[in-house]
N, C-alpha and C. Protein backbone atom coordinates (compact mmCIF):
# COMPACT_ATOMS: atom_id res chain seq x y z
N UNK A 1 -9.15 141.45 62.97
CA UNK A 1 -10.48 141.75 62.52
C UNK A 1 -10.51 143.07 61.75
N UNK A 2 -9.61 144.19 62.34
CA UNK A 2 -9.49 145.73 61.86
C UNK A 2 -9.30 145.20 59.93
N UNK A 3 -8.25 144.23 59.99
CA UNK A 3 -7.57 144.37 58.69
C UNK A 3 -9.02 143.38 57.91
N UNK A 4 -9.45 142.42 58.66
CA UNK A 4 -10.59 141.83 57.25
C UNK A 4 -11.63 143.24 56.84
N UNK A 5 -11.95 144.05 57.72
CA UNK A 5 -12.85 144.86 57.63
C UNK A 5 -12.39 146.17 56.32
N UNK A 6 -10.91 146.08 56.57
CA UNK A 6 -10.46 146.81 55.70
C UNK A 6 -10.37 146.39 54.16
N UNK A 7 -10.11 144.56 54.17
CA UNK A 7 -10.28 143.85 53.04
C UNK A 7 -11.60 144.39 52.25
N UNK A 8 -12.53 144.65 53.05
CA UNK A 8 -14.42 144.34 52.70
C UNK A 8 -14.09 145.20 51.62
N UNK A 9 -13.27 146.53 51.85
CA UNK A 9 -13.90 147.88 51.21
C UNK A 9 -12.89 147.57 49.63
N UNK A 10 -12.58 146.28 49.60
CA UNK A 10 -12.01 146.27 48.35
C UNK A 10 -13.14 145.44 47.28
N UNK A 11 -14.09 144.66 47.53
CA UNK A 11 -15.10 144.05 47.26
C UNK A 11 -15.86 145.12 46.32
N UNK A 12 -16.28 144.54 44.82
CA UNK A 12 -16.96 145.11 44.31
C UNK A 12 -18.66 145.35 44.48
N UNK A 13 -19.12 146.75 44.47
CA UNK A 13 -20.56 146.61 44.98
C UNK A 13 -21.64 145.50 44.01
N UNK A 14 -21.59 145.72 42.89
CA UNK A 14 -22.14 145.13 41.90
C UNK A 14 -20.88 144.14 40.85
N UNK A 15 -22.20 142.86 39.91
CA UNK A 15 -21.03 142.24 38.78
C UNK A 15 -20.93 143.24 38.17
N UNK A 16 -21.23 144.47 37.62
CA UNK A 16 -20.90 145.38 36.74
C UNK A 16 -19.51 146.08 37.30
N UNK A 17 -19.12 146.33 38.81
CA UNK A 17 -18.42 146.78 38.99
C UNK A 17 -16.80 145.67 39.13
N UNK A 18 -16.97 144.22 38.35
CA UNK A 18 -16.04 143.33 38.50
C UNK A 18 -15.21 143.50 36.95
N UNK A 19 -14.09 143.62 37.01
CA UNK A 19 -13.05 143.77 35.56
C UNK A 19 -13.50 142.44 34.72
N UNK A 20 -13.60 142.81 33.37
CA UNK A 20 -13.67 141.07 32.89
C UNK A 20 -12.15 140.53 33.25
N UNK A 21 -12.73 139.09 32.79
CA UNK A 21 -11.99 138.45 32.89
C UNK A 21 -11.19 136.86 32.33
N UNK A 22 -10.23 136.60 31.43
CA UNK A 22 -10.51 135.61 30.50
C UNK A 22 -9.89 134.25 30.80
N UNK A 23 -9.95 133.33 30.69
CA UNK A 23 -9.65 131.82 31.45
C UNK A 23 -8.26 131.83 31.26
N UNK A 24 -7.26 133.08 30.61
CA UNK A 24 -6.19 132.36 30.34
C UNK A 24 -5.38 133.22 31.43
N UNK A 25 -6.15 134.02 31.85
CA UNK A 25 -5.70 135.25 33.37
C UNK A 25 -5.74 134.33 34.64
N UNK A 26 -6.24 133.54 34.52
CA UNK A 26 -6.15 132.27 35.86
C UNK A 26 -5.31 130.87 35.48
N UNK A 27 -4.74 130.76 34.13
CA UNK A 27 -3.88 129.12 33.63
C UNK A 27 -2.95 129.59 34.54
N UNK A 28 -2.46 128.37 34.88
CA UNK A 28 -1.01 128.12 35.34
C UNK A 28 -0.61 126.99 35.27
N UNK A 29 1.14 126.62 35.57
CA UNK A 29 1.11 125.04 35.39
C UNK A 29 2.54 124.93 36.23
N UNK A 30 2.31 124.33 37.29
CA UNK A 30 3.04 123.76 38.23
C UNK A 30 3.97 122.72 37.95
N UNK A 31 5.09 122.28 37.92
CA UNK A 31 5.64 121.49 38.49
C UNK A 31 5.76 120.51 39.78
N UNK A 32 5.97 119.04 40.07
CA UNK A 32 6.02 118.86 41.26
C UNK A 32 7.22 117.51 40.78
N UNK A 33 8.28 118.13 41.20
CA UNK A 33 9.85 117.50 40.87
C UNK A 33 9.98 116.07 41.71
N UNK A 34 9.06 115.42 41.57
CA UNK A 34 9.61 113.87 42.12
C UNK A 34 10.54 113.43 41.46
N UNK A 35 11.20 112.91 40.20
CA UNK A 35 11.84 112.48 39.53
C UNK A 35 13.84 113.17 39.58
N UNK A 36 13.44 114.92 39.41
CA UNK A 36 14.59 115.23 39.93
C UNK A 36 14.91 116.10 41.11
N UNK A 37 14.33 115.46 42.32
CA UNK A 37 14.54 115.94 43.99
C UNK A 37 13.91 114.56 44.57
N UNK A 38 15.18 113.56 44.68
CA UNK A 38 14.52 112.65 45.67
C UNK A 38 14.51 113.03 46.93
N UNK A 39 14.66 114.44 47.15
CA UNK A 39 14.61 114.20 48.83
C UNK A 39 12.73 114.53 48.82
N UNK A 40 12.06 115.40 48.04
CA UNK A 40 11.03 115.76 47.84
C UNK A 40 10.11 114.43 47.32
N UNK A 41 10.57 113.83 46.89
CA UNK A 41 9.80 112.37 46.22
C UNK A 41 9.29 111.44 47.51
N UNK A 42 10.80 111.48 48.20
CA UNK A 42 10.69 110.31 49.95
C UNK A 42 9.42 111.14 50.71
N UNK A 43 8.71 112.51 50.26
CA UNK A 43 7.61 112.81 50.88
C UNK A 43 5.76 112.52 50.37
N UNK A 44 6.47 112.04 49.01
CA UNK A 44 5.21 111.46 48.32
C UNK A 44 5.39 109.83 48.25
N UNK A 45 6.16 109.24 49.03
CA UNK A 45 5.82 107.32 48.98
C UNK A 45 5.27 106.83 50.03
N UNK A 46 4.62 105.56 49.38
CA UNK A 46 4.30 105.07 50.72
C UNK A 46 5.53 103.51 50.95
N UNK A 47 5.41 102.74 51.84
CA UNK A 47 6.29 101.85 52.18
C UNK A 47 6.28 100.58 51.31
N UNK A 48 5.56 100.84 50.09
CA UNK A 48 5.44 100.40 48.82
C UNK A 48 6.38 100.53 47.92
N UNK A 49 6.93 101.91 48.18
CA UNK A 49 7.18 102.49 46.71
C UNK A 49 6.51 102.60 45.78
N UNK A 50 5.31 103.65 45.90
CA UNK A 50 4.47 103.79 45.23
C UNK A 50 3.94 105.44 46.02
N UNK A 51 3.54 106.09 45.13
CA UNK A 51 2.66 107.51 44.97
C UNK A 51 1.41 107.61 45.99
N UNK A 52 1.95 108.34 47.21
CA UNK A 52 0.78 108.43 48.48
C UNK A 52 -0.56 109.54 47.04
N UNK A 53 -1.39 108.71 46.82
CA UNK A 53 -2.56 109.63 46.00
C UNK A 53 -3.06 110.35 46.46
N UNK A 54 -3.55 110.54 48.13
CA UNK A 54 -4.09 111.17 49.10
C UNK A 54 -2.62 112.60 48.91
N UNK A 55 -1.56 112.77 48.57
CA UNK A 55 -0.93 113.77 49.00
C UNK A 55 -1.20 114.26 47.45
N UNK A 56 -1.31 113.70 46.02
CA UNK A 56 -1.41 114.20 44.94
C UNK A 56 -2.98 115.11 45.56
N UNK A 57 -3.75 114.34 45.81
CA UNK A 57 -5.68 114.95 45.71
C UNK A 57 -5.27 116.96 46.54
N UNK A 58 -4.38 116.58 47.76
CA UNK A 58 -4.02 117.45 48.56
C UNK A 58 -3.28 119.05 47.81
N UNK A 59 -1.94 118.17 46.57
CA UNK A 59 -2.01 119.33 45.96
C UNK A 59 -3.15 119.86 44.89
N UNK A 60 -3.34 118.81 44.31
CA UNK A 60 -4.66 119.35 43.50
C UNK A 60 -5.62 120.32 43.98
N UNK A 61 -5.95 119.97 45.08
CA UNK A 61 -6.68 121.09 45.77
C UNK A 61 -6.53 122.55 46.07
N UNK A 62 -4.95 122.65 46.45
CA UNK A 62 -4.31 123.99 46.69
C UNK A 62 -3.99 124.32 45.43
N UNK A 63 -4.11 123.94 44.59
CA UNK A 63 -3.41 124.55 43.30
C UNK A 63 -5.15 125.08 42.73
N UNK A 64 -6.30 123.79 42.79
CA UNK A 64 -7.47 124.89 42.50
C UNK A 64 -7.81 126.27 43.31
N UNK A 65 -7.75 126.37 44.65
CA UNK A 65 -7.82 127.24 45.56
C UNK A 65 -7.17 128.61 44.36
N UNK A 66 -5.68 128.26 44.43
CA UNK A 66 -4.57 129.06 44.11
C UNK A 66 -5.32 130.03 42.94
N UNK A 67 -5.45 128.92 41.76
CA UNK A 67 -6.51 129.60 40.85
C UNK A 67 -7.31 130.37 40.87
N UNK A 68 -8.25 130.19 41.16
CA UNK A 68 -9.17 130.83 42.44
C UNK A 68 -8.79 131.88 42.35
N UNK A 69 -7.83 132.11 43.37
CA UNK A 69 -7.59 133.43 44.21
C UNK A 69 -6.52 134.25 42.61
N UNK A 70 -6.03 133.49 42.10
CA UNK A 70 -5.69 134.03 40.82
C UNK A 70 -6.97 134.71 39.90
N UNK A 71 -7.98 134.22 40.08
CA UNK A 71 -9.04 134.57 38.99
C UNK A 71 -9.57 136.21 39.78
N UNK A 72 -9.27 136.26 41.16
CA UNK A 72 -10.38 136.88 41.26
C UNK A 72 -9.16 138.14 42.19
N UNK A 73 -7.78 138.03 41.69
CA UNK A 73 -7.12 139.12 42.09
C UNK A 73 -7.43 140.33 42.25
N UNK A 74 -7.19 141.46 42.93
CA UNK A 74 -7.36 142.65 43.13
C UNK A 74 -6.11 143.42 43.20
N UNK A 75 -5.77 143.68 42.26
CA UNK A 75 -4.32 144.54 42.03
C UNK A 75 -4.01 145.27 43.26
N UNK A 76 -5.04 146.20 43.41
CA UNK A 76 -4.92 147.58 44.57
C UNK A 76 -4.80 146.23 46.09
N UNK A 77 -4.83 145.46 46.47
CA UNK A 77 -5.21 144.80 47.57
C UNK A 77 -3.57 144.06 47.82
N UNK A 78 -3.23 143.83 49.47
CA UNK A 78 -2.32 143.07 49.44
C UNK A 78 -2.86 141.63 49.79
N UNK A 79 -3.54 141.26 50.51
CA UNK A 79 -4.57 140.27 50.07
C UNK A 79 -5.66 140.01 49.33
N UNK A 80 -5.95 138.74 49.92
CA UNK A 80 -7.76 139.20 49.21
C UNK A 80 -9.06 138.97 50.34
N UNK A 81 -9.55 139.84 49.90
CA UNK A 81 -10.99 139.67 51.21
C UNK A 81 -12.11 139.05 50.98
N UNK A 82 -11.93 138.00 50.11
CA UNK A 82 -12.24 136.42 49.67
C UNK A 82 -11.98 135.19 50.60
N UNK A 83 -12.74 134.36 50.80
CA UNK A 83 -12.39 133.15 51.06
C UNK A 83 -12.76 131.81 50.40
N UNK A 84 -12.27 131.38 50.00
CA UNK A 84 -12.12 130.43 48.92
C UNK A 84 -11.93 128.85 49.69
N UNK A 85 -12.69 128.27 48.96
CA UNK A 85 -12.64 126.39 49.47
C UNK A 85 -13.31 125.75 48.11
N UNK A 86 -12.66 124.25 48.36
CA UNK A 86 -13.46 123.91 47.88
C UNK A 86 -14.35 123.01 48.06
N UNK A 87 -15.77 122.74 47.21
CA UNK A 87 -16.91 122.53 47.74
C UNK A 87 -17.10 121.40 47.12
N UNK A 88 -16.44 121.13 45.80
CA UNK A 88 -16.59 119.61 44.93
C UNK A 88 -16.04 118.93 44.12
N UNK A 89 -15.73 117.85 43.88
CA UNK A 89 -14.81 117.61 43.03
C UNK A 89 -15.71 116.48 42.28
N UNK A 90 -15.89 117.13 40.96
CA UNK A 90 -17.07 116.22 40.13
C UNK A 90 -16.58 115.10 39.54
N UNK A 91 -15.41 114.92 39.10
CA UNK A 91 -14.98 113.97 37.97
C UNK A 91 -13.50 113.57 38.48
N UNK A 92 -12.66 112.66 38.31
CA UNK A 92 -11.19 112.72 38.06
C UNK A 92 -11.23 111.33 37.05
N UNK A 93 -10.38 111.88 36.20
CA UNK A 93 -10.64 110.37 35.07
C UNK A 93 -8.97 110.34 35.05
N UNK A 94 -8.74 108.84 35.35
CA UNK A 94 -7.38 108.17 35.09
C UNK A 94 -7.18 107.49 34.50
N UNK A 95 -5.99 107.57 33.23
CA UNK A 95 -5.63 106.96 31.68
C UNK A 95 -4.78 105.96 32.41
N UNK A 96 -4.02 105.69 33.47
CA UNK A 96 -3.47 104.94 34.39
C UNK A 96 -3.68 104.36 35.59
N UNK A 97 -3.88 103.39 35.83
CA UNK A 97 -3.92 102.95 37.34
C UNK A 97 -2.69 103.38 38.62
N UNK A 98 -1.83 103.50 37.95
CA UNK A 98 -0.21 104.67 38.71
C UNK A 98 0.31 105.47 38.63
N UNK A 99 0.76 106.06 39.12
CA UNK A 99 1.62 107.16 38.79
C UNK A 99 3.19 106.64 39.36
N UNK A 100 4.16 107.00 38.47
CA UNK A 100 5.20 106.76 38.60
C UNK A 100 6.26 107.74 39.98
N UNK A 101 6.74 107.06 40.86
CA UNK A 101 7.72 108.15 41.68
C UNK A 101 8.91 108.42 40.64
N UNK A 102 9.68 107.89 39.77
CA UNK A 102 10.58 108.21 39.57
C UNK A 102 10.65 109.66 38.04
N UNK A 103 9.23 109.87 38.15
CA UNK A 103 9.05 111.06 36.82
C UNK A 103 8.52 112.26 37.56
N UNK A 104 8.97 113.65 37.23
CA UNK A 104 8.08 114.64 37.46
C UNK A 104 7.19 114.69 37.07
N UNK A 105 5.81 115.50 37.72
CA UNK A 105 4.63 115.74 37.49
C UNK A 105 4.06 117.03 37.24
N UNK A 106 3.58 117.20 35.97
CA UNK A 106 2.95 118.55 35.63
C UNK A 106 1.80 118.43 36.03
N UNK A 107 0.93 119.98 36.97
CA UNK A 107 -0.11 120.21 36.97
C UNK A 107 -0.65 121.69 36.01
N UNK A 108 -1.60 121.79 35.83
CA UNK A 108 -1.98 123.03 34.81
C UNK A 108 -3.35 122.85 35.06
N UNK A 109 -3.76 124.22 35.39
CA UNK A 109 -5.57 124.07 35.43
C UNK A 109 -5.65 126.19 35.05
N UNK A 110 -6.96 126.23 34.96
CA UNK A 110 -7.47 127.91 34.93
C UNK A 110 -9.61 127.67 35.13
N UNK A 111 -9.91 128.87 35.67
CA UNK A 111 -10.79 128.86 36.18
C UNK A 111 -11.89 128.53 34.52
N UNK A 112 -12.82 127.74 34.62
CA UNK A 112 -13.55 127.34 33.40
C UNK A 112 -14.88 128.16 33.02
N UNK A 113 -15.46 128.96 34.63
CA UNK A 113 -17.13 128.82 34.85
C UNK A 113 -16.96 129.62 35.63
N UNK A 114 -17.91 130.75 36.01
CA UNK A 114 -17.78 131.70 37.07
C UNK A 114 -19.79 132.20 37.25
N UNK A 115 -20.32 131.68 38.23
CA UNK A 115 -20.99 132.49 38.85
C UNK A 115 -20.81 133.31 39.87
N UNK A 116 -22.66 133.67 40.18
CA UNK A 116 -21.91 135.23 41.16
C UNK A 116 -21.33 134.70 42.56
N UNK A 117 -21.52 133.06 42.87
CA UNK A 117 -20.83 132.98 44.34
C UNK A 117 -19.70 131.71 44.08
N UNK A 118 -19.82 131.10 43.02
CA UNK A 118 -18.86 129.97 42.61
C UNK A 118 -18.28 130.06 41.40
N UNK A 119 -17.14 129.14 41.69
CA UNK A 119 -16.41 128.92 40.35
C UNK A 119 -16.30 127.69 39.64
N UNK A 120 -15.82 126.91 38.39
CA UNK A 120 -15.60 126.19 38.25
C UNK A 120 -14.13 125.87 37.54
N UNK A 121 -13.07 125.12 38.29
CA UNK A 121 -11.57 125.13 37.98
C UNK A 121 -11.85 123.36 36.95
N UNK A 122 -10.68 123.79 36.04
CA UNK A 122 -10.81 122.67 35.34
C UNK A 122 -9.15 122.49 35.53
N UNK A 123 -8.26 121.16 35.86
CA UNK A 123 -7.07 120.65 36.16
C UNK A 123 -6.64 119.39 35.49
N UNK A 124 -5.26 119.92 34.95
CA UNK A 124 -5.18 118.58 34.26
C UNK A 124 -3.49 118.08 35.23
N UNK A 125 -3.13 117.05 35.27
CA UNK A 125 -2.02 116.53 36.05
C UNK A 125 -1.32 115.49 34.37
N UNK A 126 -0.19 115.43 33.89
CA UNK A 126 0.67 114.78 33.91
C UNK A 126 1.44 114.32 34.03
N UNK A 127 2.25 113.28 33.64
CA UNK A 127 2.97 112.43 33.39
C UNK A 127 3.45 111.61 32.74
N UNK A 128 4.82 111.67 32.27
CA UNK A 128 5.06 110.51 30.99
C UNK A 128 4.32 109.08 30.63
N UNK A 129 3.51 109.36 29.96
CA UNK A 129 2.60 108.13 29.83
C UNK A 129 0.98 107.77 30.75
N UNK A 130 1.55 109.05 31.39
CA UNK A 130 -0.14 109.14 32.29
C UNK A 130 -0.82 110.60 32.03
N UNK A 131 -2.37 110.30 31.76
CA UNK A 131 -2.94 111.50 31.73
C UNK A 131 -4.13 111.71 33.36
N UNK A 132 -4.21 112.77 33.24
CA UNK A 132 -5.61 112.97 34.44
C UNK A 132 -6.09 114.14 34.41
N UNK A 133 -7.57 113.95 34.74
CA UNK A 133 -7.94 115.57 34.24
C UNK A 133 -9.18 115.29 35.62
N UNK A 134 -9.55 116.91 36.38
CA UNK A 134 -9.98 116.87 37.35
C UNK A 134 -11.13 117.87 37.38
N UNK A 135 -12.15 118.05 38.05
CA UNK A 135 -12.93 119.38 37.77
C UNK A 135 -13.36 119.45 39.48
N UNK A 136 -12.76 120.41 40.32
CA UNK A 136 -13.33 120.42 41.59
C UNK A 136 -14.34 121.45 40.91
């Protein structure tokens, strides 16, 4: 509890007292090596042979979080005295009905929208021949 209390005093009093900040200070773009680490792939199938989607939605999620906590870094801080979730996921549009196990998968998203208590992450996921784009 000592240490969240210590987090607080890193919190800016006012938005005037927040650094700007520009959408390309929160991009990133992940990898997720199904194609070359089958031992990592045998954790995304189901007894199909086919792409558990419930474990894709799962990273999608931590990777918006991640963002997140990317957008709203505090240099001077070894954490952050933020807590971050998320609250919605408006859209996911799929150019495919599958996703392939035997290809790696790029993810890439950066924060789009920022009010004073929310954000809005925009995520895109590919794959050779598949597109998807996500907005929690």
């Amino acid at each position: 509890m000592e240490e969240r209390k210590l987090l607080q005093s890193f919190l800016a009093q006012s938005q005037k007292g927040l650094p700007p900040r520009r959408m390309k200070d929160s991009y990133i773009e992940v990898l997720l090596p199904l194609g070359s680490q089958p031992e990592l792939r045998e954790k995304y199938l189901t007894v199909q042979n086919t792409i558990r989607f419930g474990r894709i939605l799962e990273d999608l999620d931590s990777l918006g979080v991640l963002i997140c906590y990317m957008h709203t870094k505090i240099h001077s801080a070894k954490a952050s005295p933020l807590s971050i979730v998320t609250a919605l996921v408006d859209k996911i549009d799929m150019c495919k009905t599958s996703l392939s196990p035997e290809q790696d998968i790029k993810f890439s998203g950066h924060v789009s929208w920022v009010g004073k208590t929310s954000m809005e992450v925009k995520m895109q996921m590919f794959q050779a021949g598949v597109c998807k784009s996500t907005h929690p």
